[in-house]
N, C-alpha and C. Protein backbone atom coordinates (compact mmCIF):
# COMPACT_ATOMS: atom_id res chain seq x y z
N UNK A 1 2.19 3.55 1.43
CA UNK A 1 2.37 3.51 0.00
C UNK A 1 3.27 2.32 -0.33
N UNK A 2 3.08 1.58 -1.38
CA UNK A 2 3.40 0.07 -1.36
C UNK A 2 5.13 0.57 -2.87
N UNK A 3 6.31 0.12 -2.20
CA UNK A 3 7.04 -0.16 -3.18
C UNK A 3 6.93 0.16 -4.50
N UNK A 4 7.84 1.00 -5.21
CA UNK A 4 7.47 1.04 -6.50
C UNK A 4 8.82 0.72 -7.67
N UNK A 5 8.59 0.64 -8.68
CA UNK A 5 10.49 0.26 -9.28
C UNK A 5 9.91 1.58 -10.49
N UNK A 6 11.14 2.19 -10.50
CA UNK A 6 10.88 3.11 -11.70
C UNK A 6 12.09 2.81 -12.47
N UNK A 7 11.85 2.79 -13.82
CA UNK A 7 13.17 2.24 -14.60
C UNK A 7 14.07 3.23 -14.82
N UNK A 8 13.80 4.03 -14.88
CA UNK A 8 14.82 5.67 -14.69
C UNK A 8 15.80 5.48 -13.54
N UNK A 9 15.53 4.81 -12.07
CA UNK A 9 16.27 5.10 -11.29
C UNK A 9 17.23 3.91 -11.57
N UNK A 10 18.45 3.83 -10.52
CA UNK A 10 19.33 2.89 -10.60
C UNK A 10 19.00 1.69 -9.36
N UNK A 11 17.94 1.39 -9.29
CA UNK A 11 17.93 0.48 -8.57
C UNK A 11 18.54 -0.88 -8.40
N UNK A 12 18.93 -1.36 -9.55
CA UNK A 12 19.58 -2.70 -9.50
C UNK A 12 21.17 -2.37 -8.73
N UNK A 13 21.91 -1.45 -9.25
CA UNK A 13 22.66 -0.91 -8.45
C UNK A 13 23.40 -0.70 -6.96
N UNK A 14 21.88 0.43 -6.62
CA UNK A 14 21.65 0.43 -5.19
C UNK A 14 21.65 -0.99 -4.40
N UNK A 15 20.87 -1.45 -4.85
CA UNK A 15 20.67 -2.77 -4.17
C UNK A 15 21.74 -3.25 -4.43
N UNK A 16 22.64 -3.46 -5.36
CA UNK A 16 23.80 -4.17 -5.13
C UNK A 16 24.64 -3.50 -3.78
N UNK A 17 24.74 -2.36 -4.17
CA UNK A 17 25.74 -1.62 -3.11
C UNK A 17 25.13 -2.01 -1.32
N UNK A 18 23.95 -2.37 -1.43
CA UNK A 18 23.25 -3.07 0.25
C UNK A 18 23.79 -3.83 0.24
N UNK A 19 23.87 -4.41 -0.84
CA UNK A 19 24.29 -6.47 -0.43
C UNK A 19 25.66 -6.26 0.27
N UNK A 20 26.29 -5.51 -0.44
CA UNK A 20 27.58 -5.62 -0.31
C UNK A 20 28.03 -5.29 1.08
N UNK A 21 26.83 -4.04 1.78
CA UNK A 21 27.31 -3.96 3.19
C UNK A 21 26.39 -5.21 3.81
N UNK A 22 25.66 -5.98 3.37
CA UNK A 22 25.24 -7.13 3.72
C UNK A 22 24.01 -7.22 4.12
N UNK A 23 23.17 -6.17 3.45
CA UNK A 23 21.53 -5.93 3.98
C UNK A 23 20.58 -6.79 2.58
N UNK A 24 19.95 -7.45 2.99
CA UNK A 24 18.95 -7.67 1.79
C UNK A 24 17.58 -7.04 1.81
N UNK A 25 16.81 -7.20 0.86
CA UNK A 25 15.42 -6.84 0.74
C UNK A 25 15.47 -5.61 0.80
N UNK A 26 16.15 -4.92 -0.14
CA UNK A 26 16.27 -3.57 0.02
C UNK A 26 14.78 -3.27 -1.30
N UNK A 27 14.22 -2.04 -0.79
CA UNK A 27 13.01 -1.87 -1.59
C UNK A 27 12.99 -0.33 -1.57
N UNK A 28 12.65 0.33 -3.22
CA UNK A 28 12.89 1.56 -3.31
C UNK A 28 10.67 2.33 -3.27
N UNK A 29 11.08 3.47 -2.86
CA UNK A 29 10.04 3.97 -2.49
C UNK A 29 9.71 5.40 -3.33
N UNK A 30 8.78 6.05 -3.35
CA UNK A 30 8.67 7.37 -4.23
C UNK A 30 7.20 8.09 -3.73
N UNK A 31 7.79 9.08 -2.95
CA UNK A 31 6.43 9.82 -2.57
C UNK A 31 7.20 11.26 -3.91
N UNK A 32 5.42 12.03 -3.74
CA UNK A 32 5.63 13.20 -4.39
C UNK A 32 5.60 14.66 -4.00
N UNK A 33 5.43 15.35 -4.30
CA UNK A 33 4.83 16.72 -3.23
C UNK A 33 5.15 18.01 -4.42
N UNK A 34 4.38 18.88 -3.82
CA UNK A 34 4.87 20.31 -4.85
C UNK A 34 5.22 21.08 -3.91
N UNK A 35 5.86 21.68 -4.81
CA UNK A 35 6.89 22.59 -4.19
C UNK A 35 7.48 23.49 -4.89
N UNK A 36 7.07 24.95 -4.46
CA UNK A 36 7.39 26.14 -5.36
C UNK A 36 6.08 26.03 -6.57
N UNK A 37 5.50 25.47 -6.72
CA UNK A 37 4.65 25.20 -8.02
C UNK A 37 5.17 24.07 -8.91
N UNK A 38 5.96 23.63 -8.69
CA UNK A 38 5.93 22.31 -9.39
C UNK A 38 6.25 20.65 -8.52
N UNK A 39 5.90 19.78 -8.98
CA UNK A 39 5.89 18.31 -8.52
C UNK A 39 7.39 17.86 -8.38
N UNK A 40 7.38 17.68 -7.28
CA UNK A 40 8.62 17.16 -6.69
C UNK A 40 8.45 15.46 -6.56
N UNK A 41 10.04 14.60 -7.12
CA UNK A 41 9.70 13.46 -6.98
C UNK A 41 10.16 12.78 -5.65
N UNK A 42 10.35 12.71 -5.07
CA UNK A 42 11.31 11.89 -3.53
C UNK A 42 11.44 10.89 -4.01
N UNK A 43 12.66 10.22 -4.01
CA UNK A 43 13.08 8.48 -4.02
C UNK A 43 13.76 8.02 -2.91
N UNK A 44 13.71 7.48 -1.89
CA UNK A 44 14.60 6.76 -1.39
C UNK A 44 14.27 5.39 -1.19
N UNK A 45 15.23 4.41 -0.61
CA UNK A 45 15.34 3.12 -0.85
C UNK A 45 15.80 2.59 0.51
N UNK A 46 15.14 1.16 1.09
CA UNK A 46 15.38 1.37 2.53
C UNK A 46 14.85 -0.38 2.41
N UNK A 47 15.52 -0.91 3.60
CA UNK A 47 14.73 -2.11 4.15
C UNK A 47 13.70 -2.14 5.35
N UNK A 48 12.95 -3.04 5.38
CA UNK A 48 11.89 -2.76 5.53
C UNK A 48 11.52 -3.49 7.47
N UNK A 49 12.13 -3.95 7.68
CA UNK A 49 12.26 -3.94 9.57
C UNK A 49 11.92 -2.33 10.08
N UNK A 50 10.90 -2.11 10.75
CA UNK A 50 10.91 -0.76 11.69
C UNK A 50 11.97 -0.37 12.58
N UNK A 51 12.29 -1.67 12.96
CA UNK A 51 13.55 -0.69 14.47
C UNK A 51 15.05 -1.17 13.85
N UNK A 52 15.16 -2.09 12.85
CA UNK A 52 16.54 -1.98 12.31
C UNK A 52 16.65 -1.94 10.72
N UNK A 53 17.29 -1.14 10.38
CA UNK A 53 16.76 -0.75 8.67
C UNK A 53 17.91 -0.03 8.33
N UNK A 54 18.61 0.01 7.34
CA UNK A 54 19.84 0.76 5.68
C UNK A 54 18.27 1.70 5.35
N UNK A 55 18.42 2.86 5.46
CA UNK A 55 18.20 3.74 4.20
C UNK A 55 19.02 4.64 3.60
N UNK A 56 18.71 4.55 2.20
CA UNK A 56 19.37 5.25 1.05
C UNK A 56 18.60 6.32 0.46
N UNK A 57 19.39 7.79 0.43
CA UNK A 57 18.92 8.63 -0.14
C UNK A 57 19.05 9.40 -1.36
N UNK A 58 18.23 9.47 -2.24
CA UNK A 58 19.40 10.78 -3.38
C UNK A 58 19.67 12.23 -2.56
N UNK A 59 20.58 12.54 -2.54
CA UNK A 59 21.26 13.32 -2.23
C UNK A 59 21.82 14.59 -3.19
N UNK A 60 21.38 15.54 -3.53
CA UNK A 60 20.55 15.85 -3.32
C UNK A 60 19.07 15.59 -3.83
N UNK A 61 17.83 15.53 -3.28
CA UNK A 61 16.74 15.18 -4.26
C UNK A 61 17.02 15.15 -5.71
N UNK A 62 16.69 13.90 -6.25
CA UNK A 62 16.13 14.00 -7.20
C UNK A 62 17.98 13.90 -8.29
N UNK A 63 19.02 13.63 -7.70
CA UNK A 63 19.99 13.36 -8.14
C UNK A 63 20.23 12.08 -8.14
N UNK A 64 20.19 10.84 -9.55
CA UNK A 64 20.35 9.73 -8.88
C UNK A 64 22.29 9.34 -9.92
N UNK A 65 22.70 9.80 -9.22
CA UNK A 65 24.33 9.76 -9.04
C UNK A 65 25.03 9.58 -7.70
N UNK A 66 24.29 10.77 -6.75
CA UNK A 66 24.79 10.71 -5.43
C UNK A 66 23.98 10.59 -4.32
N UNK A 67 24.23 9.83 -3.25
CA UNK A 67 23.47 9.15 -2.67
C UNK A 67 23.97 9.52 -0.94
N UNK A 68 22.71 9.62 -0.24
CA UNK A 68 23.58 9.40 1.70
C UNK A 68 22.34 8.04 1.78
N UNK A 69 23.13 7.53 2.99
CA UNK A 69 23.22 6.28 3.39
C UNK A 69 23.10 6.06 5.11
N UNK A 70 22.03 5.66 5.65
CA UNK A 70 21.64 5.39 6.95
C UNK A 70 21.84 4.21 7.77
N UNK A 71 21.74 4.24 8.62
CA UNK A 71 21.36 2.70 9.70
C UNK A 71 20.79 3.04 10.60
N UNK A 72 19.62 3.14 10.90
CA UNK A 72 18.99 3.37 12.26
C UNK A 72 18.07 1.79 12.79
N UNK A 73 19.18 1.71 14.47
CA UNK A 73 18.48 0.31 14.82
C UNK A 73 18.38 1.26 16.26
N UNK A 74 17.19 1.05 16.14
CA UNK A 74 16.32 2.14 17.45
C UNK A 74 16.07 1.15 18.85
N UNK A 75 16.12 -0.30 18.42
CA UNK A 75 16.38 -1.11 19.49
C UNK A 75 17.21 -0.57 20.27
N UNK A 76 18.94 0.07 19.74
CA UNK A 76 19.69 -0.48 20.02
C UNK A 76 19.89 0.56 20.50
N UNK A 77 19.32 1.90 20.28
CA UNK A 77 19.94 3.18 20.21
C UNK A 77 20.83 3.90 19.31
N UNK A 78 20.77 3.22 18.02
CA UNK A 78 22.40 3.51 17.31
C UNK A 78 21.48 4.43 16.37
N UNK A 79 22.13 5.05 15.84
CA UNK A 79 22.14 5.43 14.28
C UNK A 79 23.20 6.43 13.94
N UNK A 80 23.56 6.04 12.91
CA UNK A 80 24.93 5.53 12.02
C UNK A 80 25.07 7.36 11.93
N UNK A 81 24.43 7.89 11.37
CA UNK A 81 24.08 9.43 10.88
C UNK A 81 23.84 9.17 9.32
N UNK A 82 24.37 10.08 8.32
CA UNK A 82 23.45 9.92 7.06
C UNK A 82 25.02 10.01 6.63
N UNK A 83 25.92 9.39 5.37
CA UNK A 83 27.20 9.27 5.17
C UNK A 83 26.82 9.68 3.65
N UNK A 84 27.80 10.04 2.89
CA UNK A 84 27.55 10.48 1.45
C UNK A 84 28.22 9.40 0.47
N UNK A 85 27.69 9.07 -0.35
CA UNK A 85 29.15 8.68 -1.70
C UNK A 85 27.95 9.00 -2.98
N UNK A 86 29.06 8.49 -3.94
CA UNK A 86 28.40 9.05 -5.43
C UNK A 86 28.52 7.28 -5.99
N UNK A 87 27.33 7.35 -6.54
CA UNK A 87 27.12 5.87 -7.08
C UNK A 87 28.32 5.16 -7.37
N UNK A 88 29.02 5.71 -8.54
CA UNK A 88 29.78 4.88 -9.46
C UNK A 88 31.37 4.65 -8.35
N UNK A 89 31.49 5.01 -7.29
CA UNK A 89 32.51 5.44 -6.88
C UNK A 89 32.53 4.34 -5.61
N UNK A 90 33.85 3.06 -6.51
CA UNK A 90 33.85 1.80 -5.26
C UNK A 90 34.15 2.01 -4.36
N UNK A 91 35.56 3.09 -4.18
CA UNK A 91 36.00 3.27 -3.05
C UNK A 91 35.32 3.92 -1.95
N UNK A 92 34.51 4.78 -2.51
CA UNK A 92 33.57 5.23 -1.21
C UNK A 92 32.77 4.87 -0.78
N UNK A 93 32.29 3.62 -0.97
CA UNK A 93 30.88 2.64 -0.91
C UNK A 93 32.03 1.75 -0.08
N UNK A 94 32.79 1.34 -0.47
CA UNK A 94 33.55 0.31 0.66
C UNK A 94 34.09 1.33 1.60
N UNK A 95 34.64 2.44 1.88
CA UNK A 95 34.93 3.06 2.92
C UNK A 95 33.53 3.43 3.91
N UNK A 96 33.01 3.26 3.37
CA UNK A 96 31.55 2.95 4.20
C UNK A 96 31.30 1.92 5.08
N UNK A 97 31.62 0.53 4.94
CA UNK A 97 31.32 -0.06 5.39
C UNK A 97 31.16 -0.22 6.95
N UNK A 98 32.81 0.63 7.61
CA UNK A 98 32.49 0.34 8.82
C UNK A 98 31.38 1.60 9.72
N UNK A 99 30.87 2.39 8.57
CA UNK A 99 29.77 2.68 9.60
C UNK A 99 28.62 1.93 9.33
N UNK A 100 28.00 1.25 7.79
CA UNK A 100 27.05 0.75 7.70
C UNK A 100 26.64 -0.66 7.14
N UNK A 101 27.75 -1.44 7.47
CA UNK A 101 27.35 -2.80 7.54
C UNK A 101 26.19 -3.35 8.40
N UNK A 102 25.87 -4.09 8.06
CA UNK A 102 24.89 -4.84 8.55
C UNK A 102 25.38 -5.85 10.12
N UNK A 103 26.32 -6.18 10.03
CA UNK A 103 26.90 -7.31 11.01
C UNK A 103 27.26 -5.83 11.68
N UNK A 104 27.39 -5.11 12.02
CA UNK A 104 27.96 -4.49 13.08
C UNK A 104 26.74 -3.52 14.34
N UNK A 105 25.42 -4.25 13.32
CA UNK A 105 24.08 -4.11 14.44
C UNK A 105 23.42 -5.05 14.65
N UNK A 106 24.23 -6.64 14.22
CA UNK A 106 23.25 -7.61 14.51
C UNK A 106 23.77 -8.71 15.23
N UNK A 107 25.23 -8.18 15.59
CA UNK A 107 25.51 -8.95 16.96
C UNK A 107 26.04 -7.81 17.56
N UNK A 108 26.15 -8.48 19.27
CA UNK A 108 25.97 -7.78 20.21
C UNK A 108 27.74 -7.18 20.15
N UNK A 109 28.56 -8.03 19.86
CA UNK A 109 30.04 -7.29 19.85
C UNK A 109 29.96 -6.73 19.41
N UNK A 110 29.85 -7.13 17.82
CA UNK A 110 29.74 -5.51 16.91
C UNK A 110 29.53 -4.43 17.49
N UNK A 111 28.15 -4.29 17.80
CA UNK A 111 27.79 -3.36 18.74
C UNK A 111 28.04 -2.56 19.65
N UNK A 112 28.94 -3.46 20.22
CA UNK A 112 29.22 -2.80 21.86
C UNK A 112 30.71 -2.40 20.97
N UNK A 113 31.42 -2.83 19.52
CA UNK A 113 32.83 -1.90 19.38
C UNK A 113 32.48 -0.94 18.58
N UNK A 114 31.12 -0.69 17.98
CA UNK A 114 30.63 0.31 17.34
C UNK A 114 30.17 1.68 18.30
N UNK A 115 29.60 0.80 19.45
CA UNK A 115 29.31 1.91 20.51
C UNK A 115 30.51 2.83 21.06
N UNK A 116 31.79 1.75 21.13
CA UNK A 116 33.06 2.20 21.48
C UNK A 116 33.98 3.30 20.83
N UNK A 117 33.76 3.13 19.34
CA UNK A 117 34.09 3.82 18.40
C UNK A 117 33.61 4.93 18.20
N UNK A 118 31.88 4.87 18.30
CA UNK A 118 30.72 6.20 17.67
C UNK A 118 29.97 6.70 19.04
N UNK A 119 30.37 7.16 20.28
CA UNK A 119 29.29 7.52 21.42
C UNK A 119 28.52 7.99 20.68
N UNK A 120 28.81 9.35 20.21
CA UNK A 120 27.79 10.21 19.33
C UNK A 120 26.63 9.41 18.93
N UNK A 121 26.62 8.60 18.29
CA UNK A 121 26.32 7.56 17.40
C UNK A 121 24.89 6.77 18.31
N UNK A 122 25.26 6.98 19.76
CA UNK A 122 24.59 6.49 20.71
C UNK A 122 23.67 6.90 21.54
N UNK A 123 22.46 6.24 21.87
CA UNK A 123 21.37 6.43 23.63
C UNK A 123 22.22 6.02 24.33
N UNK A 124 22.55 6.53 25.77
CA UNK A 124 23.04 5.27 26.58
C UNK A 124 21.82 4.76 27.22
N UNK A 125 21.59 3.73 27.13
CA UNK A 125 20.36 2.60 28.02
C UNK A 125 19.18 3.11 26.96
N UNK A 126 19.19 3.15 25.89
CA UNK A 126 18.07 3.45 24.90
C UNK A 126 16.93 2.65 25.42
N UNK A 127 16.00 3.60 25.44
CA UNK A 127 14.40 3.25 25.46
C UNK A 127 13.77 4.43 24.60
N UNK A 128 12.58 3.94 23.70
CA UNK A 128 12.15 4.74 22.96
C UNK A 128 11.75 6.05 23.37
N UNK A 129 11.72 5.92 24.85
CA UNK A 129 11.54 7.48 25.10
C UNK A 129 12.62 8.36 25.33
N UNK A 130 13.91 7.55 25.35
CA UNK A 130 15.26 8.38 25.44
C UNK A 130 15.30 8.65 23.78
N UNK A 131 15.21 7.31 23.16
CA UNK A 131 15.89 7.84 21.31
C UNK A 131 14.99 8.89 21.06
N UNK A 132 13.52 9.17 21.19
CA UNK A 132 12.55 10.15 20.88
C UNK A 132 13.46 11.28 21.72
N UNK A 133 13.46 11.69 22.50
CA UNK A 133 13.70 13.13 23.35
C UNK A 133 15.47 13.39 22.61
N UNK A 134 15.77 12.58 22.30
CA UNK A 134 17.38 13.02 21.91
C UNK A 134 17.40 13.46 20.67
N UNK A 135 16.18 12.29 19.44
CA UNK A 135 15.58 13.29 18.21
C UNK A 135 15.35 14.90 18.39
N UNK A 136 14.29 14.82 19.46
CA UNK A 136 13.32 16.23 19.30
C UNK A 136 14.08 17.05 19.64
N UNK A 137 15.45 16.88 20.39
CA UNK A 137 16.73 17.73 20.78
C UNK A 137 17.40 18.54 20.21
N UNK A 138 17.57 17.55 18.83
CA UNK A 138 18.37 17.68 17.84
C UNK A 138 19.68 17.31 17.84
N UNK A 139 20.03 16.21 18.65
CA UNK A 139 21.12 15.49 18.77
C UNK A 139 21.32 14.14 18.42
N UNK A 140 20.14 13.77 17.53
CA UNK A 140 20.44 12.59 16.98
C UNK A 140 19.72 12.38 15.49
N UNK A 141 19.72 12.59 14.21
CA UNK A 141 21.27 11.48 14.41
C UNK A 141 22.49 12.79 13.98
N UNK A 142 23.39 11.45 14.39
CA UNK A 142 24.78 12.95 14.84
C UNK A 142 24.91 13.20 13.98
N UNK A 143 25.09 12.85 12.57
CA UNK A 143 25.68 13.52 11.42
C UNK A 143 24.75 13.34 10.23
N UNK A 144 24.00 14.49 9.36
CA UNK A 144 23.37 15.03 8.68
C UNK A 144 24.62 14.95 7.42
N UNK A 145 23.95 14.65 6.13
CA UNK A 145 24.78 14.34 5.13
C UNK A 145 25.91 15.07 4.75
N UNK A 146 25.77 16.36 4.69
CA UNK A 146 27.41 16.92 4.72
C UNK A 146 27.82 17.48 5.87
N UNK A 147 27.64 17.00 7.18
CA UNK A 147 28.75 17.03 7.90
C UNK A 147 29.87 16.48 7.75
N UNK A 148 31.37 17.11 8.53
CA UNK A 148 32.30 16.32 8.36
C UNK A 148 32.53 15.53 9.72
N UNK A 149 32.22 13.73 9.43
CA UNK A 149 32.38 12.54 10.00
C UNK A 149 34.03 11.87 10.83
N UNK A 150 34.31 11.51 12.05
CA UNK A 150 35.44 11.49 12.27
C UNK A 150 36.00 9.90 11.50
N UNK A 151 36.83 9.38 11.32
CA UNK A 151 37.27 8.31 10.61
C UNK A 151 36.57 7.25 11.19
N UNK A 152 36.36 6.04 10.00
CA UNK A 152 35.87 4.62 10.87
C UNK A 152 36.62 4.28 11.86
């Protein structure tokens, strides 16, 4: 399903709040579904690389105030878990950063002090058949939007 912009949502926004952890080409998406008897909308917003990608969620559906926030680079083995903030709210969008900047999965230091910081966070020797079996486990990714996260 190809990109869509709906003027209701806050997309100009969102996308600012990527830049800022330093991701571009952020592109918002909208599947539908029913549920209970009525049409459910899904929005989330994500860049568009398969094995390294920011996605953004409303949190809960269909709330566009509050938002969780991803990094899954499956190259690498990482993913970030799903982190919460509420749109309007700077401080929690910058206290974010050090789990979901962009520079801290696209060089290899980063990496290896992110690995240092987040095991959880980690495959060790990731190959898609380790990140798959640690999914289907239920041990990855470590933190689901309201868990409570240990400090950056």
């Amino acid at each position: 399903m190809p990109p869509r912009f709906d003027s209701s949502k806050p997309f100009p926004k969102i996308k600012a709040i990527a830049a800022a952890w330093g991701w571009r080409g952020l592109e918002m998406w909208q599947n539908t579904f029913e549920h209970d008897g009525s049409t459910v909308v899904v929005t989330w917003y994500s860049t568009s690389h398969p094995q390294f990608y920011l996605q953004i969620n409303e949190h809960p559906v269909g709330n566009a105030d509050a938002y969780a926030a991803s990094v899954y680079a499956q190259r690498y083995g990482i993913h970030s878990g799903w982190h919460c903030f509420e749109l309007d709210n700077e401080a929690a969008v910058e206290s974010l950063a050090p789990w979901l900047s962009r520079r801290l999965f696209k060089d290899r230091k980063w990496r290896r002090e992110f690995r240092a910081r987040h095991p959880e966070c980690c495959v060790d020797r990731p190959t898609p058949r380790r990140c798959q079996a640690k999914t289907l486990r239920g041990k990855w990714p470590p933190y689901l939007p309201d868990d409570p996260k240990p400090p950056p």
